[in-house]
Protein backbone atom coordinates (compact mmCIF):
# COMPACT_ATOMS: atom_id res chain seq x y z
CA UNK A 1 100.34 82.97 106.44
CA UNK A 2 96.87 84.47 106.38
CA UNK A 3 95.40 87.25 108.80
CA UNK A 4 92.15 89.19 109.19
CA UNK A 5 91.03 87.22 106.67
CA UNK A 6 93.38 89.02 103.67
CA UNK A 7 95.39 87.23 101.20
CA UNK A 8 97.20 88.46 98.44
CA UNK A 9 99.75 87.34 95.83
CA UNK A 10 103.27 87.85 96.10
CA UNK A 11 103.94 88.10 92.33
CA UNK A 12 104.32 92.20 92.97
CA UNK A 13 106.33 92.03 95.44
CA UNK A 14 108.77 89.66 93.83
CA UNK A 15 109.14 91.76 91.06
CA UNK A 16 109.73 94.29 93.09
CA UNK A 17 112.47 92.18 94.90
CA UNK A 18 114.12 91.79 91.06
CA UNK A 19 114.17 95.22 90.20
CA UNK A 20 116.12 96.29 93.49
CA UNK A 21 118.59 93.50 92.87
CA UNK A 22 118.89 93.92 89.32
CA UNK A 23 121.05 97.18 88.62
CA UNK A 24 120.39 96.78 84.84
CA UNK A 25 117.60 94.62 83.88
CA UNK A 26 116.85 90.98 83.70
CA UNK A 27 116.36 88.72 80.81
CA UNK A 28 114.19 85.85 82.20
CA UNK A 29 112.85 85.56 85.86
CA UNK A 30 111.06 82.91 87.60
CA UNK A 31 108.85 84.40 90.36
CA UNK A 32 106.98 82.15 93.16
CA UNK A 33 103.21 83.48 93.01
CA UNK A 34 102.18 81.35 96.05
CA UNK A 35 99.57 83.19 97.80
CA UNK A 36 101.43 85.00 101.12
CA UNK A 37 100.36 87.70 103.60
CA UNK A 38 103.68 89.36 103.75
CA UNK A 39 102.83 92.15 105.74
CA UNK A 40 100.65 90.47 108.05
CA UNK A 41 98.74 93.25 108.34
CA UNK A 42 96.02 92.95 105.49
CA UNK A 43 97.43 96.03 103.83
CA UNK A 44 98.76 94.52 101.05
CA UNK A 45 101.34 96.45 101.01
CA UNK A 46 105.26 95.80 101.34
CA UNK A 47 108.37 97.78 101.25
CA UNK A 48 111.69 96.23 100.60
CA UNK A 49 115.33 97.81 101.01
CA UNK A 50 117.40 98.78 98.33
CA UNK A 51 120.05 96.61 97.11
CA UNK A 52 122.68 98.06 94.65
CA UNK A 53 125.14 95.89 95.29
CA UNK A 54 123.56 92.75 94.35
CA UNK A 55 123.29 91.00 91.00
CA UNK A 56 120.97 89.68 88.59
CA UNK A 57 119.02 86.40 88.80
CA UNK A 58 116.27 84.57 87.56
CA UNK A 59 114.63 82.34 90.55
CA UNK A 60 113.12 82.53 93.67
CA UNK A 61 112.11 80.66 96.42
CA UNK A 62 110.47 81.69 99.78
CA UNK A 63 110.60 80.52 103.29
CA UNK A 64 111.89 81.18 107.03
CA UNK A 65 115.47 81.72 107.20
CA UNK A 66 116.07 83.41 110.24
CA UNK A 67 113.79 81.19 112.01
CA UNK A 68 111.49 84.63 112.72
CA UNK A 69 108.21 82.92 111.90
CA UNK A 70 107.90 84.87 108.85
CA UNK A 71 108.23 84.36 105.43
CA UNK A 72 111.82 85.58 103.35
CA UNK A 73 112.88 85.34 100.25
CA UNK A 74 116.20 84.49 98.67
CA UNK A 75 117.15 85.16 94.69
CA UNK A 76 120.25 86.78 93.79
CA UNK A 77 120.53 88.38 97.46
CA UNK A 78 118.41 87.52 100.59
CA UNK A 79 115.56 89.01 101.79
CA UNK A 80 114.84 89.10 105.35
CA UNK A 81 111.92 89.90 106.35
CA UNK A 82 111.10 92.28 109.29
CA UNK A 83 108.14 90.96 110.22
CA UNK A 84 105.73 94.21 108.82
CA UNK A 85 106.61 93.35 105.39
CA UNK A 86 109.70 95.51 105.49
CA UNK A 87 112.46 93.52 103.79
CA UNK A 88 116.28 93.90 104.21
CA UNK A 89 119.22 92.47 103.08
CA UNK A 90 120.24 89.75 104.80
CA UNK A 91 123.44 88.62 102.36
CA UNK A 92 124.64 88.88 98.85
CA UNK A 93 126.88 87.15 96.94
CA UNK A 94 125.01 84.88 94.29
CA UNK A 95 125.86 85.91 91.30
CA UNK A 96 123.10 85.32 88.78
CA UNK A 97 121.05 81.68 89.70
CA UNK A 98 119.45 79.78 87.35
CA UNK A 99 118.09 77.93 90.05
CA UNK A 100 117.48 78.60 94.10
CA UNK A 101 116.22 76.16 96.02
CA UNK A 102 115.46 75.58 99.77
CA UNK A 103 115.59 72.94 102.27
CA UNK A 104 116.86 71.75 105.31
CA UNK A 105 119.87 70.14 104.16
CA UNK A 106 121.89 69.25 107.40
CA UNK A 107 119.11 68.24 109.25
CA UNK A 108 119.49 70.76 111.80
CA UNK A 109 115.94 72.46 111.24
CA UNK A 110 117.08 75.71 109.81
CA UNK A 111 116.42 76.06 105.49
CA UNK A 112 119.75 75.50 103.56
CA UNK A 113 120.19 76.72 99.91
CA UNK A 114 121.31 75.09 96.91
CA UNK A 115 122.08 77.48 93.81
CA UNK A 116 122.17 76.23 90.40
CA UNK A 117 124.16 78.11 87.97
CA UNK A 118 125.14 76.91 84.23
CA UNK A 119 127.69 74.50 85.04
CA UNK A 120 127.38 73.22 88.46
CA UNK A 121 125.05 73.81 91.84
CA UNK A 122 126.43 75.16 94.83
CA UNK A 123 125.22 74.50 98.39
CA UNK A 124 125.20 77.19 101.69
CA UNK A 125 124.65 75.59 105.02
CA UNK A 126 122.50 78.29 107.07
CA UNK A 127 123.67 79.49 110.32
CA UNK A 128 120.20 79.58 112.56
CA UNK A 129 120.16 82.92 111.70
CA UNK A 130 119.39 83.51 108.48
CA UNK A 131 123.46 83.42 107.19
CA UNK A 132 124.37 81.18 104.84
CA UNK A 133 128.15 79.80 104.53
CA UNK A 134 129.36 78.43 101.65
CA UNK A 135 130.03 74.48 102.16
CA UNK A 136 132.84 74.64 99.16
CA UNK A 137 131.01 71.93 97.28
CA UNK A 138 131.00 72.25 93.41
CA UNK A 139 128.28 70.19 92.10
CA UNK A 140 128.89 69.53 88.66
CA UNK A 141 126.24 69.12 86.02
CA UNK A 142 127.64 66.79 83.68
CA UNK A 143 126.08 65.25 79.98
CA UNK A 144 126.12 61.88 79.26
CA UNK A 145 129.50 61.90 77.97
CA UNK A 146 131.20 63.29 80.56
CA UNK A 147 133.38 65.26 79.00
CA UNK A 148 131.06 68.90 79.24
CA UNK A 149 128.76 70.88 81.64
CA UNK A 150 125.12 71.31 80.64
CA UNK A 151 123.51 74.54 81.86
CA UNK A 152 120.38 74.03 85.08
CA UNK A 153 116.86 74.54 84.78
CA UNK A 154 115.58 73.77 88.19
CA UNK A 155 116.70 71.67 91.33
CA UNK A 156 114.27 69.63 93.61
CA UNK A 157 115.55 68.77 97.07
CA UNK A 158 114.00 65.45 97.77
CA UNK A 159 114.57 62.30 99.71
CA UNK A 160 115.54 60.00 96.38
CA UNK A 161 117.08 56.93 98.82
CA UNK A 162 114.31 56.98 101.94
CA UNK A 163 116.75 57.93 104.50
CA UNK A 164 115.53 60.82 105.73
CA UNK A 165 117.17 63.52 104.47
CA UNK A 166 116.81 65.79 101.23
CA UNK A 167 118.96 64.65 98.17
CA UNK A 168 119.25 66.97 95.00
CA UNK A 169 117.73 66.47 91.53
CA UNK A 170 119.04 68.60 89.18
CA UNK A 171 117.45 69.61 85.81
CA UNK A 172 119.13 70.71 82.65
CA UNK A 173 117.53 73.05 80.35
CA UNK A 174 119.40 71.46 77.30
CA UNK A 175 119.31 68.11 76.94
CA UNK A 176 116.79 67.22 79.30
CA UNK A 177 118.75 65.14 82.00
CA UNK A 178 118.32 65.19 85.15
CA UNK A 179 120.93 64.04 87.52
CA UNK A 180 121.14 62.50 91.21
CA UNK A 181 122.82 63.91 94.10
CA UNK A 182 122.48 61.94 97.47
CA UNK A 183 122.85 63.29 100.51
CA UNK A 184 124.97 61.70 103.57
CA UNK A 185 123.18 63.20 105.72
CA UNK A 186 125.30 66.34 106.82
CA UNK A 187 124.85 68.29 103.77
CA UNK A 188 127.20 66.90 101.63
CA UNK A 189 126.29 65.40 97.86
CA UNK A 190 128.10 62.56 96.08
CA UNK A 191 127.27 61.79 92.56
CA UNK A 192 125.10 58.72 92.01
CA UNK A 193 125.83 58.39 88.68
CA UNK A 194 122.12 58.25 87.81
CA UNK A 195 120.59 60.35 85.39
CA UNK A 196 116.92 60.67 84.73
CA UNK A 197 116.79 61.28 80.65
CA UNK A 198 114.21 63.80 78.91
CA UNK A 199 112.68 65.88 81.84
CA UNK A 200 112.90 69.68 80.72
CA UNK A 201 111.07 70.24 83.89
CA UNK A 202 110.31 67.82 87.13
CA UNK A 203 107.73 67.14 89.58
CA UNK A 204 108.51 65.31 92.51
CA UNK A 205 105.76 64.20 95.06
């Protein structure tokens, strides 16, 4: 969003984002730096509520979640903003991502969010309003043998099978597999049973 001609980067703000959630420090974050007028003013400034109750993470991703027109952010808690670059908390409860991605899942125009963590991905169906509900799935990031988890890089909600809705490619940080979730359409994943080997890091487009 750009207005009166002002755009700044939202690296400062993230971190600022972190530091609220955080309650003792983090060990590795990835921040968005995409260029965004939060404020919408051309201040530059922002101002976000405290969070104590929330835990660490180490990703974020950005985007309307209540629908407001404006842009939010969701890491280890959720962000909503007000719309003058005032942020507050909108819902807690993820306990230290790896991964947070967002998409509309469900196909009911509202962003979803899939959480990777270092055995399995989780997905939240939002509301229309900015809530997310957890859908119960447990999206498990097996190795090649089956038999153990492999911790998550990154996740890239995609359409893999060209029928129209967003599927889930998850990355491993060890290893380098990525694996293929496909979406029926509702939200819900099955296993493929593909796996993409040697990609530490992906780029879908």
């Amino acid at each position: 969003m750009k207005k009166n001609g002002f755009i700044f980067i939202l690296l400062a703000a993230v971190a600022m984002m972190l530091t609220a959630c955080g309650g003792g420090g983090l060990s590795s974050t990835e921040a968005d730096t995409a260029k965004s007028d939060i404020p919408g003013d051309g201040s530059g400034a922002s101002a976000f509520a405290q969070a104590p109750f929330c835990n660490e993470g180490y990703s974020i991703a950005k985007g309307d979640i209540d629908g407001d027109g404006d842009i939010d952010l969701v890491g280890n808690c959720v962000f909503l903003n007000q719309g003058d670059g005032n942020f507050l908390v909108g819902m807690s409860g993820l306990i230290q991502p790896e991964s947070v991605t967002l998409g509309d899942i469900d196909g009911d125009g509202d962003l979803d969010l899939v959480a990777g963590y270092n055995n399995a991905s989780t997905v939240s169906l939002n509301d229309g309003n900015g809530n997310f509900v957890d859908s119960g799935q447990w999206l498990l990031n097996k190795s090649s043998s089956q038999t153990s988890t492999l911790p998550l890089s990154t996740g890239k909600l995609v359409d893999i099978d060209g029928d129209k809705d967003l599927d889930l490619l998850a990355v491993h940080s060890a290893g380098g597999m990525t694996m293929v979730f496909l979406n029926d359409g509702k939200g819900v994943f099955s296993d493929s049973g593909q796996t993409i080997p040697r990609a530490n890091s992906l780029e879908v487009g």
